[in-house]
Protein backbone atom coordinates (compact mmCIF):
# COMPACT_ATOMS: atom_id res chain seq x y z
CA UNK A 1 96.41 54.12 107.60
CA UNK A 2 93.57 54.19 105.46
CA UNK A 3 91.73 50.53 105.30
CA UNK A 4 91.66 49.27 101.50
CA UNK A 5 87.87 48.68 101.89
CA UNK A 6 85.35 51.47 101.41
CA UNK A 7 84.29 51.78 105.40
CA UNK A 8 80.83 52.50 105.58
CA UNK A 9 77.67 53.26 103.66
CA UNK A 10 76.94 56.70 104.34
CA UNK A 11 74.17 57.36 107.31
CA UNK A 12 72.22 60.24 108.17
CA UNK A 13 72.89 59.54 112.01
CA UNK A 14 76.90 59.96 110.98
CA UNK A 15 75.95 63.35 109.44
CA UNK A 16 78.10 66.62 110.71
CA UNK A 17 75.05 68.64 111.60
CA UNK A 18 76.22 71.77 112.05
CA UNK A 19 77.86 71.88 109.15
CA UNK A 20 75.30 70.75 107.14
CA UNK A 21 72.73 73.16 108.79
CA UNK A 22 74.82 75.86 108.18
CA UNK A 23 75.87 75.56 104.49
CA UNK A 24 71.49 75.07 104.19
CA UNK A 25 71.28 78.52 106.14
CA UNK A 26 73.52 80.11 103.68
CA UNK A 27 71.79 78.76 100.47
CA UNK A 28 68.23 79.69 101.91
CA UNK A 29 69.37 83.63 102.42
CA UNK A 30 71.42 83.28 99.54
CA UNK A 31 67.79 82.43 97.65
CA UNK A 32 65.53 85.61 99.80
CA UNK A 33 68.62 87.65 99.15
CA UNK A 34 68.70 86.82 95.65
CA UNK A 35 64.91 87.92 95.08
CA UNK A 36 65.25 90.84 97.09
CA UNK A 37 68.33 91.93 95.02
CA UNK A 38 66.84 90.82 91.35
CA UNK A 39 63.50 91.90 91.87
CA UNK A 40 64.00 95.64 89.76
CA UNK A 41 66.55 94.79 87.06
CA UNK A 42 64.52 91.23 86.28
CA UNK A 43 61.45 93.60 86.02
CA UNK A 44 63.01 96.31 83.99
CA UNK A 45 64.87 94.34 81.78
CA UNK A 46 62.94 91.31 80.97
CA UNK A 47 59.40 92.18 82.36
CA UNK A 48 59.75 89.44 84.93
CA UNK A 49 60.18 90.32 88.62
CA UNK A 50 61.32 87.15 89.40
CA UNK A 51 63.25 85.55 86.77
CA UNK A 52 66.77 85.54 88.66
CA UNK A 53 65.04 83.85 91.56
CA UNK A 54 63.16 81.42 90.23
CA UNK A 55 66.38 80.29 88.29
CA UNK A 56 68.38 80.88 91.04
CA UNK A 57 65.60 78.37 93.35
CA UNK A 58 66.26 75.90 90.05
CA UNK A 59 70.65 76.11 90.42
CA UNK A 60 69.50 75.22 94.18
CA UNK A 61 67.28 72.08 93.26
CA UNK A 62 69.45 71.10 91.18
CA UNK A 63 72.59 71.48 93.29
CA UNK A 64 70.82 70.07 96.42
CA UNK A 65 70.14 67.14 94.10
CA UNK A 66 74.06 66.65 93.18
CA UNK A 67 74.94 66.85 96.92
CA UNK A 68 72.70 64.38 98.11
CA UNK A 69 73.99 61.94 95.19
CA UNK A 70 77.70 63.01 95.88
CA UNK A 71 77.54 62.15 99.64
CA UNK A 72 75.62 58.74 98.88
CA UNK A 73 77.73 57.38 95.66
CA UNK A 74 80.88 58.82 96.25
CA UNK A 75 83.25 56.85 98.62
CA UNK A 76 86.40 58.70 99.30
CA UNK A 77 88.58 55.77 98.32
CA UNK A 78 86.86 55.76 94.89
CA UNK A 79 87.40 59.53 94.41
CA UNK A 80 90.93 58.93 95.58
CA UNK A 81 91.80 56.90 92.90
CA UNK A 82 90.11 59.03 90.31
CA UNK A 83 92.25 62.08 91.58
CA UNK A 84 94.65 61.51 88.27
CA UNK A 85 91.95 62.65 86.21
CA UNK A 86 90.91 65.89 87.86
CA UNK A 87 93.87 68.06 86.35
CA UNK A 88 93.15 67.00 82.87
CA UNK A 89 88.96 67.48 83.59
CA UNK A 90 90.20 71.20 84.40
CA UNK A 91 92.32 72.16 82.16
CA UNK A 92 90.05 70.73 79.71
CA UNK A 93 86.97 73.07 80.49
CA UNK A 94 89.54 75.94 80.76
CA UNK A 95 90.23 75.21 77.09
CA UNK A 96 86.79 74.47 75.73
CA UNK A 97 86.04 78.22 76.51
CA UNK A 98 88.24 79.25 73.78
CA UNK A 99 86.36 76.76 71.20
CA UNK A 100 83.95 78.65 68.70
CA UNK A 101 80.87 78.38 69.49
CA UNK A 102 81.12 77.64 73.10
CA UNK A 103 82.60 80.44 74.75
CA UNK A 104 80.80 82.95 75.75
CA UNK A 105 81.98 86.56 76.27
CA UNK A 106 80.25 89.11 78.63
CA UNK A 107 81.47 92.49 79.68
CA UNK A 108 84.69 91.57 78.19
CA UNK A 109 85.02 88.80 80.40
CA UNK A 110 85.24 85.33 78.37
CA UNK A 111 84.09 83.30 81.37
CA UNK A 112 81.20 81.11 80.37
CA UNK A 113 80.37 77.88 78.60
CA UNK A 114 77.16 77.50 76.94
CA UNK A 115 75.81 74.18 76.84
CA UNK A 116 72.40 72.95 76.34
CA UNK A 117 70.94 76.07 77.34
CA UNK A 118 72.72 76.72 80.52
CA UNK A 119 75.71 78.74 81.39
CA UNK A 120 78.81 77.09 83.07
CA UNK A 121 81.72 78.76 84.57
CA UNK A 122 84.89 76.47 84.03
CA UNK A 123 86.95 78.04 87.16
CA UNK A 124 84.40 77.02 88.84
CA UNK A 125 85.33 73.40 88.21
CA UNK A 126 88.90 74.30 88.37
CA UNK A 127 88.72 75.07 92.15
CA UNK A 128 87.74 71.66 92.64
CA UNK A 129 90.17 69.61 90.57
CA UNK A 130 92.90 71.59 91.27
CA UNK A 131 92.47 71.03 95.34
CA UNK A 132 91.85 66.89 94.11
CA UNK A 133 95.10 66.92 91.93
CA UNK A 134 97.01 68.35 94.83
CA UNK A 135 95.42 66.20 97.63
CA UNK A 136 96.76 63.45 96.00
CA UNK A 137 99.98 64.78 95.15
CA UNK A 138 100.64 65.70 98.95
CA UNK A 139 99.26 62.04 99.99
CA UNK A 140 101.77 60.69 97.77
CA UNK A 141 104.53 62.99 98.19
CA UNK A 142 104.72 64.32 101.38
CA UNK A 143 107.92 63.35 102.55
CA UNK A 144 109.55 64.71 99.23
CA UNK A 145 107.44 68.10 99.89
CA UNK A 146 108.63 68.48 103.15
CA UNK A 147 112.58 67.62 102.30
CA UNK A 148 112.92 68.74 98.78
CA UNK A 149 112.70 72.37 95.89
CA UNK A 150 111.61 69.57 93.36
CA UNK A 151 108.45 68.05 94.90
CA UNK A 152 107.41 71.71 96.05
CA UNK A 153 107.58 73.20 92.72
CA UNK A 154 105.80 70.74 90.48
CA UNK A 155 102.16 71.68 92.27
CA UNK A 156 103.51 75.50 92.17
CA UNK A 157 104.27 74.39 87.92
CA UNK A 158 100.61 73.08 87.63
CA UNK A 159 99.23 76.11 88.95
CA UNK A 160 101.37 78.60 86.97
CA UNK A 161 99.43 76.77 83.97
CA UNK A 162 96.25 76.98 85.26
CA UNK A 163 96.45 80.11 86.26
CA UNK A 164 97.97 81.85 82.55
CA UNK A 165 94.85 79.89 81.09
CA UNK A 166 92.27 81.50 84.20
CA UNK A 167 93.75 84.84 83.10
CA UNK A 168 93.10 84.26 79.10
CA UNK A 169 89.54 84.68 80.30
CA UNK A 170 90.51 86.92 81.95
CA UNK A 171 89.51 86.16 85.68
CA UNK A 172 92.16 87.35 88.30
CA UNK A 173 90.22 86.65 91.25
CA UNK A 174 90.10 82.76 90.48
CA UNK A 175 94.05 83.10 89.95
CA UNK A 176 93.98 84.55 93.75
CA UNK A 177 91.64 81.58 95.16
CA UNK A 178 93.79 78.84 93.75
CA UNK A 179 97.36 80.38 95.12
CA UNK A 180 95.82 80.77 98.39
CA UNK A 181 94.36 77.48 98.58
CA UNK A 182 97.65 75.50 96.97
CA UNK A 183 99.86 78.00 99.83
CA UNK A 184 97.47 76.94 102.23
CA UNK A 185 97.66 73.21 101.11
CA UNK A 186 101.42 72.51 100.84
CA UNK A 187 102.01 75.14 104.22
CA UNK A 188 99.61 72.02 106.14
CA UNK A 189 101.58 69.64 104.34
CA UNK A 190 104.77 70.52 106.42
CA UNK A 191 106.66 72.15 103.57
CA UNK A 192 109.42 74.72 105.22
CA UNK A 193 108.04 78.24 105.96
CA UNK A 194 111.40 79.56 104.36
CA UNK A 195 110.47 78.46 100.91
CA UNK A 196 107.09 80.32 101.20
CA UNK A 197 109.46 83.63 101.96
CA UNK A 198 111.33 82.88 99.32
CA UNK A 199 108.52 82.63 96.72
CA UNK A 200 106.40 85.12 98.36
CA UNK A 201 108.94 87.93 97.00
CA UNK A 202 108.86 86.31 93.61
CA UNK A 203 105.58 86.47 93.43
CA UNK A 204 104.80 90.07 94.94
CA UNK A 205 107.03 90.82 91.70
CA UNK A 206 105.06 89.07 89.52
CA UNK A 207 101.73 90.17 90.99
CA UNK A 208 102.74 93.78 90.55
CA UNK A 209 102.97 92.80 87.08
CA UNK A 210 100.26 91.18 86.01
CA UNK A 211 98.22 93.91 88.23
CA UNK A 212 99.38 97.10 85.89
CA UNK A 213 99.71 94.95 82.59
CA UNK A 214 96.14 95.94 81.85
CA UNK A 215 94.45 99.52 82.04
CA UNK A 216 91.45 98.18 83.66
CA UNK A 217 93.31 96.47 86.89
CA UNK A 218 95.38 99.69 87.30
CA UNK A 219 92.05 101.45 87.36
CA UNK A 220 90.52 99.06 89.89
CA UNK A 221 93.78 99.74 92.00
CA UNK A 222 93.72 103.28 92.32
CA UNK A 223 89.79 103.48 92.70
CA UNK A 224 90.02 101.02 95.45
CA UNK A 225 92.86 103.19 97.30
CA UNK A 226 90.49 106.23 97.01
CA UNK A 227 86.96 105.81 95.58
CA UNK A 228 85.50 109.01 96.16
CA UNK A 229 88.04 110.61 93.83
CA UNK A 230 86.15 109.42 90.69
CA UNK A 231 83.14 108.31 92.64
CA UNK A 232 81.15 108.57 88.98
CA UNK A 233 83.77 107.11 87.49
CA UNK A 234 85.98 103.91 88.22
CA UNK A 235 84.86 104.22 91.95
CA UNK A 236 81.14 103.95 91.14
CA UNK A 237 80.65 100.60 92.09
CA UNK A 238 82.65 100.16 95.77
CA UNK A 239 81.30 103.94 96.45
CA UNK A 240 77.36 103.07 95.92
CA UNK A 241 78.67 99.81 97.87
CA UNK A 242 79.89 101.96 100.74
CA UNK A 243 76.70 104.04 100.61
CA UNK A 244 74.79 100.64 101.22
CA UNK A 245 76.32 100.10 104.38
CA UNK A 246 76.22 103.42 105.97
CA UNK A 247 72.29 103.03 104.86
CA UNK A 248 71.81 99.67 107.32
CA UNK A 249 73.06 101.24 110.45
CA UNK A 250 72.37 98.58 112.97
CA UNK A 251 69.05 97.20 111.79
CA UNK A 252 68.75 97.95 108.27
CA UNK A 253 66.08 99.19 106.42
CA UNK A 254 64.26 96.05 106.25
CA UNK A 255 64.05 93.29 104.05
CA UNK A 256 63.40 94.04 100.09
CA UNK A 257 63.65 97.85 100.69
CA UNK A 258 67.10 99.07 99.91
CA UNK A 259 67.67 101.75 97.94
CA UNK A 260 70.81 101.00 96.29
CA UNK A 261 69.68 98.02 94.26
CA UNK A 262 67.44 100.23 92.33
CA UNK A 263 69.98 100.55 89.63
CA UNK A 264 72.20 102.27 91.96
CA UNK A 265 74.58 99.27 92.73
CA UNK A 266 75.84 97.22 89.43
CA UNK A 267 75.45 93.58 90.32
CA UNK A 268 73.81 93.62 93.00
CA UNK A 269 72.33 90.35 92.92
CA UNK A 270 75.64 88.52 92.32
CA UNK A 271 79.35 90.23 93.12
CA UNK A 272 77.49 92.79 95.41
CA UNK A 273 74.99 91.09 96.82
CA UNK A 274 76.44 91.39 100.12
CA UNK A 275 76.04 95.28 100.24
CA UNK A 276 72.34 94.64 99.91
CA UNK A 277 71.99 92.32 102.26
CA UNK A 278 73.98 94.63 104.60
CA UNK A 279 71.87 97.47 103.95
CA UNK A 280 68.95 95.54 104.61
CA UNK A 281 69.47 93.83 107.65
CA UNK A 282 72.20 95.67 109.13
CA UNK A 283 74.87 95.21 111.00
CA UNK A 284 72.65 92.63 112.98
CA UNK A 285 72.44 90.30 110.19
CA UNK A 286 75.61 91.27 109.03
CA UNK A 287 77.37 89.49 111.96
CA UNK A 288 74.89 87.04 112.25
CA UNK A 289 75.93 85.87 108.29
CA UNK A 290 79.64 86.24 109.14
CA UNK A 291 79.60 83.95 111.99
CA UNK A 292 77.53 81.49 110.13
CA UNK A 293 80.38 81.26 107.61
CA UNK A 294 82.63 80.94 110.48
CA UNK A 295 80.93 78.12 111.48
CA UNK A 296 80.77 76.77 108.34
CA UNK A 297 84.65 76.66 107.82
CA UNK A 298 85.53 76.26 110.88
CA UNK A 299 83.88 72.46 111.34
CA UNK A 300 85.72 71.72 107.57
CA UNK A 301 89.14 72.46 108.91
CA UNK A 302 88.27 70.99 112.40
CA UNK A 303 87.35 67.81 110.50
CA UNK A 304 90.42 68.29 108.33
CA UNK A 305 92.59 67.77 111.43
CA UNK A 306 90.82 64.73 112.82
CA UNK A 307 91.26 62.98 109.03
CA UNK A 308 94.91 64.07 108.82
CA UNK A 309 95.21 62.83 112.89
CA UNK A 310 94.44 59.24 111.52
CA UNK A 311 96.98 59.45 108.65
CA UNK A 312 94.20 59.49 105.79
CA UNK A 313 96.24 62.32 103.91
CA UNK A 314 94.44 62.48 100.84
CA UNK A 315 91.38 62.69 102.86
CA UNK A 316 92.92 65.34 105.16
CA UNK A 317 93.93 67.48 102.19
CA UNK A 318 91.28 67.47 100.14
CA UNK A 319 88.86 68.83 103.16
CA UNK A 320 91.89 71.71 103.84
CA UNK A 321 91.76 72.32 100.01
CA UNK A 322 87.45 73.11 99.92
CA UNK A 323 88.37 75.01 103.50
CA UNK A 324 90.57 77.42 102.46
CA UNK A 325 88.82 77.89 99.17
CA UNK A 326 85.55 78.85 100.91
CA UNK A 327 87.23 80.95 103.32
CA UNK A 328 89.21 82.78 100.28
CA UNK A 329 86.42 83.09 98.88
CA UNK A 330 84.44 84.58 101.39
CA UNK A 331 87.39 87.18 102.68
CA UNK A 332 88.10 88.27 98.97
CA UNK A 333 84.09 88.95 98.49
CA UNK A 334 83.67 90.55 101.98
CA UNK A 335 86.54 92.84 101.71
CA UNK A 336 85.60 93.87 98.22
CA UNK A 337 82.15 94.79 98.92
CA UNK A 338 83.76 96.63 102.37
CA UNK A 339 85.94 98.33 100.61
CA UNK A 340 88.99 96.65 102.39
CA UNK A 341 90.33 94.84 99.00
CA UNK A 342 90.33 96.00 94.81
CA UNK A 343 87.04 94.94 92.97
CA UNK A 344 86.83 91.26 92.22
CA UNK A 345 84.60 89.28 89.93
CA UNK A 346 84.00 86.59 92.57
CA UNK A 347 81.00 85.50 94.09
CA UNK A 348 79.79 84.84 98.02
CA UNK A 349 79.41 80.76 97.84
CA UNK A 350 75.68 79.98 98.78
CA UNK A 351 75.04 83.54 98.72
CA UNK A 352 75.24 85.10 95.25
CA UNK A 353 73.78 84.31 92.17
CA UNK A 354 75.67 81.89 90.46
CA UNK A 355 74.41 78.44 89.00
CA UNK A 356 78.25 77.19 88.69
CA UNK A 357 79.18 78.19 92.04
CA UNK A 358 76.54 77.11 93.84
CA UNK A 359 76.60 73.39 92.62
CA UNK A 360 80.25 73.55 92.84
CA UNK A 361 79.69 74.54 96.72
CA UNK A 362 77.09 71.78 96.87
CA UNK A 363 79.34 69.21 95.70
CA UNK A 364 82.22 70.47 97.97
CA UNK A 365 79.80 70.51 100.72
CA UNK A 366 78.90 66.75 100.30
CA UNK A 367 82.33 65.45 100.09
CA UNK A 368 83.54 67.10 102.98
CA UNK A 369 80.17 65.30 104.81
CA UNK A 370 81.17 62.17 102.90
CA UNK A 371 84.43 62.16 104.59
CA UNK A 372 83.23 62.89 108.20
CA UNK A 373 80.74 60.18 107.88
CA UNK A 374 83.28 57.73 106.76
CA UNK A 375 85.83 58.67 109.37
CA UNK A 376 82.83 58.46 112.49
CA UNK A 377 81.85 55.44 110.60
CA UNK A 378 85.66 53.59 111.46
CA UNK A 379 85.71 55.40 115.14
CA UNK A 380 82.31 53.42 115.33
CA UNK A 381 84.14 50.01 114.32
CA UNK A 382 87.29 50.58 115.79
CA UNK A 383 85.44 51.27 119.54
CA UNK A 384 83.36 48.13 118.85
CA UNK A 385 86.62 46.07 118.30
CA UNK A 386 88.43 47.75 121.55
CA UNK A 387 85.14 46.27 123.57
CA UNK A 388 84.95 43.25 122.23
């Protein structure tokens, strides 16, 4: 079990490397690819070439900042008991959009806070207190999870309100992340894979419905199924995407001269960003970004297991939680920009413009190093204690 007493102070030398060199990888391409993207529509539309980048380098400083403070002040057993305030914190920036004054509304989309001068995306912070609430629900309930309907449909309760208030805004494609993550979460936690069947039909169903109870999603839908039959039309965006990657080849044209970010592609520098990267660098760099993620997710979950190994559940979960909401994240952008999935407002994390995801990425980032240096931290004690 997990020792009352905070274990360690974090250390450098306790660091996960390769995670941590990784998720810096990703936010250094995400800054080149950023410029590369911006460069045109900052120029054309507010005279400055570089205005995305520069405050895109700024949401980087700022979130490298937060991370470094996260991993140093924030002990695991202190966030642990703090976990009973992370549903309120989220469903009370959900709310605050709808406040006069504060929301803001773009492309019909009311998605954005403004405050003091800087725009902040509330599902943003969602994703994380969501995956906190239910960490600490599963640490405290896992035995009722895995034996009872009760204990597995209070979290499923919580997210049904969460989600009716993500798709006020509306955004669908935060909806998507948090089911997948809170399937993901209570699947790990041992509930029974019949009650997944179960629900899974109920919410295909429901799905379905909240898919074609708007004009716009049922227009997404059929675009994505066939693209080229209104390619100037509803299937303007994934086609010039398409185009993008036929234009890398193997290669790709070279960095900063695509084609398709010269007002071809909308949002190129944020949804679509990884259409310019991929017609850029090619299939080469393509991979080579891919299997960086991979990496990237792959040492959270390994690290995941070793935490849930010792019996430190909340510990366990909450690393599964920011695991499965990268890797959502990343699928649901990939296969959008592919073509493989319907068009979806969310971002690549350390990749796409985005001050709100990127210092919500940060933050995830450090906690999951947090945890790994605590755990190596009580390997380190406990082997001194077997030699002595």
């Amino acid at each position: 079990m997990m020792p009352a007493l905070t274990l360690l102070r974090p250390s450098l030398q306790r660091l996960d490397m390769p995670l941590l060199c990784a998720a810096l990888g990703l936010a250094l391409l995400g800054l080149v690819m950023v410029a590369s993207a911006s460069l045109q529509i900052a120029d054309m539309r507010l005279g400055q070439p570089f205005y995305f980048a520069l405050r895109h380098a700024v949401y980087l400083g700022m979130g490298l900042t937060l991370g470094v403070a996260v991993y140093m002040l924030v002990s695991m057993a202190w966030l642990e008991k703090l976990r009973v305030l992370a549903l309120p914190a989220s469903i009370a920036v959900l709310l605050m959009l709808f406040i006069p004054g504060l929301g803001r509304e773009v492309n019909g989309s009311l998605r954005w806070l403004n405050l003091a001068g800087f725009t902040v995306q509330p599902s943003e912070i969602a994703k994380l207190g969501f995956v906190m609430y239910l960490a600490g629900y599963v640490a405290v309930r896992k035995q009722a999870l895995e034996t009872t309907w009760q204990a597995f449909l209070i979290p499923l309760a919580v997210l049904g309100m969460l989600a009716v208030l993500l798709l006020m805004q509306p955004d669908f494609g935060a909806v998507v992340v948090l089911g997948v993550a809170a399937m993901g979460m209570l699947f790990l936690a041992g509930v029974p894979t019949r009650r997944f069947l179960i629900l899974a039909l109920l919410l295909s169903g429901l799905a379905a419905l909240v898919a074609f109870a708007q004009p716009y999603r049922v227009a997404r839908l059929m675009s994505f199924m066939d693209p080229w039959a209104d390619q100037f039309g509803s299937g303007y965006q994934l086609t010039q995407s398409l185009i993008a990657f036929g234009r890398g080849h193997l290669a790709g044209v070279g960095l900063g001269n695509s084609v398709q970010k010269l007002f071809y592609l909308p949002e190129a520098h944020t949804d679509f960003v990884y259409a310019v990267l991929a017609e850029e660098l090619g299939l080469i760099g393509n991979l080579m970004m891919i299997g960086v993620f991979g990496l990237l997710i792959a040492r959270i979950f390994l690290l995941g297991g070793r935490l849930e190994a010792r019996g430190w559940q909340f510990h366990a979960q909450l690393v599964y939680g920011i695991a499965l909401v990268f890797s959502t994240q990343v699928l649901i952008n990939l296969g959008v920009n592919m073509g493989l999935l319907p068009t979806k407002g969310l971002t690549l994390p350390f990749v796409s413009y985005g001050g709100s995801s990127l210092l919500i990425s940060a933050v995830m980032i450090a906690l999951v190093l947090r945890a790994g240096t605590e755990l190596k931290g009580y390997e380190e004690r406990e082997r001194g204690r077997v030699r002595a």
